[in-house]
Protein backbone atom coordinates (compact mmCIF):
# COMPACT_ATOMS: atom_id res chain seq x y z
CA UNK A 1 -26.21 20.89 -4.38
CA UNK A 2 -26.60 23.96 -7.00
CA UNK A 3 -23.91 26.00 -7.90
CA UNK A 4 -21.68 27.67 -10.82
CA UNK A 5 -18.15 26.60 -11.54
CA UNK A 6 -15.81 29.72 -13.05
CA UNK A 7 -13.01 28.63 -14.72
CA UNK A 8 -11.29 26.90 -18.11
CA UNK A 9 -13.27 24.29 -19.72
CA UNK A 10 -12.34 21.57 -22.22
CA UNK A 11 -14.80 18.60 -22.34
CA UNK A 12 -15.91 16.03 -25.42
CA UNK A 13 -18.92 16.70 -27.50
CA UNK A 14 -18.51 13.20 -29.13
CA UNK A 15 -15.52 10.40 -28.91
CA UNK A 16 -13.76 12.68 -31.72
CA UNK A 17 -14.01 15.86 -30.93
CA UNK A 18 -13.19 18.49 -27.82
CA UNK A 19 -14.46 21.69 -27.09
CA UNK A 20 -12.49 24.68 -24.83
CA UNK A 21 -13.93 27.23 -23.25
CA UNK A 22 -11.89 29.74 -21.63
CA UNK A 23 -13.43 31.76 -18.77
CA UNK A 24 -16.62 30.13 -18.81
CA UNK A 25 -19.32 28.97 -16.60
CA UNK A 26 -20.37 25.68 -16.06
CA UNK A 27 -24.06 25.31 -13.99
CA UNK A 28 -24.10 22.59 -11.87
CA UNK A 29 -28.08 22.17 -10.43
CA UNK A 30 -29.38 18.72 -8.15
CA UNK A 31 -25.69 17.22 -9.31
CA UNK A 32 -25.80 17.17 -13.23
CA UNK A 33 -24.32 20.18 -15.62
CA UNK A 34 -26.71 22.12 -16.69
CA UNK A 35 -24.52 23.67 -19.27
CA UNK A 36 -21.34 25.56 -20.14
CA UNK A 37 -21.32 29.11 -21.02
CA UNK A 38 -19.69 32.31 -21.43
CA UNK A 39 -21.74 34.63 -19.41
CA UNK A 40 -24.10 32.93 -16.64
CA UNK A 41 -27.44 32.31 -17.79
CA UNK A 42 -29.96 35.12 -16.10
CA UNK A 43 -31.94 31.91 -14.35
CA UNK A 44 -29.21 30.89 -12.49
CA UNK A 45 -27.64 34.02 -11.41
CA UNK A 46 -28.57 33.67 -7.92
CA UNK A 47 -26.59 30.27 -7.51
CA UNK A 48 -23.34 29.80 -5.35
CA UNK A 49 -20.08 30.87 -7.74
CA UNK A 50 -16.66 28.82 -7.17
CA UNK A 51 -14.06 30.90 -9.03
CA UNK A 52 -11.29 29.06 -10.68
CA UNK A 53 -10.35 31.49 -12.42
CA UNK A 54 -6.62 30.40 -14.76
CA UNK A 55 -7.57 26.65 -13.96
CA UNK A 56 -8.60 23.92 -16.33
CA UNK A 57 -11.95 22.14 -15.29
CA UNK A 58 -12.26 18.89 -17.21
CA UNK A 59 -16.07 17.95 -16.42
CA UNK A 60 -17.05 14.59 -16.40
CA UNK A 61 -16.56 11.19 -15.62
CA UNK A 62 -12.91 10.39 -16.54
CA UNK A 63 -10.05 8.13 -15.09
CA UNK A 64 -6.96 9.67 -17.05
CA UNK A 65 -4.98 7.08 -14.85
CA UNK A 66 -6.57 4.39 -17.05
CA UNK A 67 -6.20 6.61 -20.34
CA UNK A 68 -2.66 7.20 -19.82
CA UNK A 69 -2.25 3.34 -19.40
CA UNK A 70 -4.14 2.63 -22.49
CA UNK A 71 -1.92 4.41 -24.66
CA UNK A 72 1.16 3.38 -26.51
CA UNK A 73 3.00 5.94 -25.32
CA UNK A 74 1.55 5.12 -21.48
CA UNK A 75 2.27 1.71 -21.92
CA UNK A 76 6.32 2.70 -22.97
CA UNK A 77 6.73 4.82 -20.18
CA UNK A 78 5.22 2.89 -17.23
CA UNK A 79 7.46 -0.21 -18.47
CA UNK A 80 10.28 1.80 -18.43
CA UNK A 81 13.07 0.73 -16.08
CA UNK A 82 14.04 3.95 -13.73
């Protein structure tokens, strides 16, 4: 499935370093990004838009159940006794 996300983006360029991008466009074509951008590329202007518009869109393959866990401060607060 093709289509364009709308929406806040904040995603890893390497294991140090993450990039935002605020009212971008990510382009989504046979199920892999394409890219991010700003304004949508002219080539893909005639693909399906999903505005989320004020949300964050965190592209990717991530568990943050597992990162939370693999932190210090994950590991203090699921241990804690409620």
């Amino acid at each position: 499935m093709d289509f364009i996300l709308k929406g806040d983006f904040a995603y890893s360029l390497d294991r140090c370093q993450i990039k935002t991008v605020q009212n971008g466009y990510l382009v989504c074509v046979n199920g892999l990004t394409e890219g991010i951008w700003t304004e949508i590329p002219e080539r893909y202007a005639l693909l399906p838009l999903l505005d989320y518009s004020g949300k964050l869109i965190i592209p990717g393959m991530t568990d943050l159940h597992s990162q939370a866990l693999s932190s210090s401060i994950g590991r203090a607060s699921m241990s804690a006794r409620i």
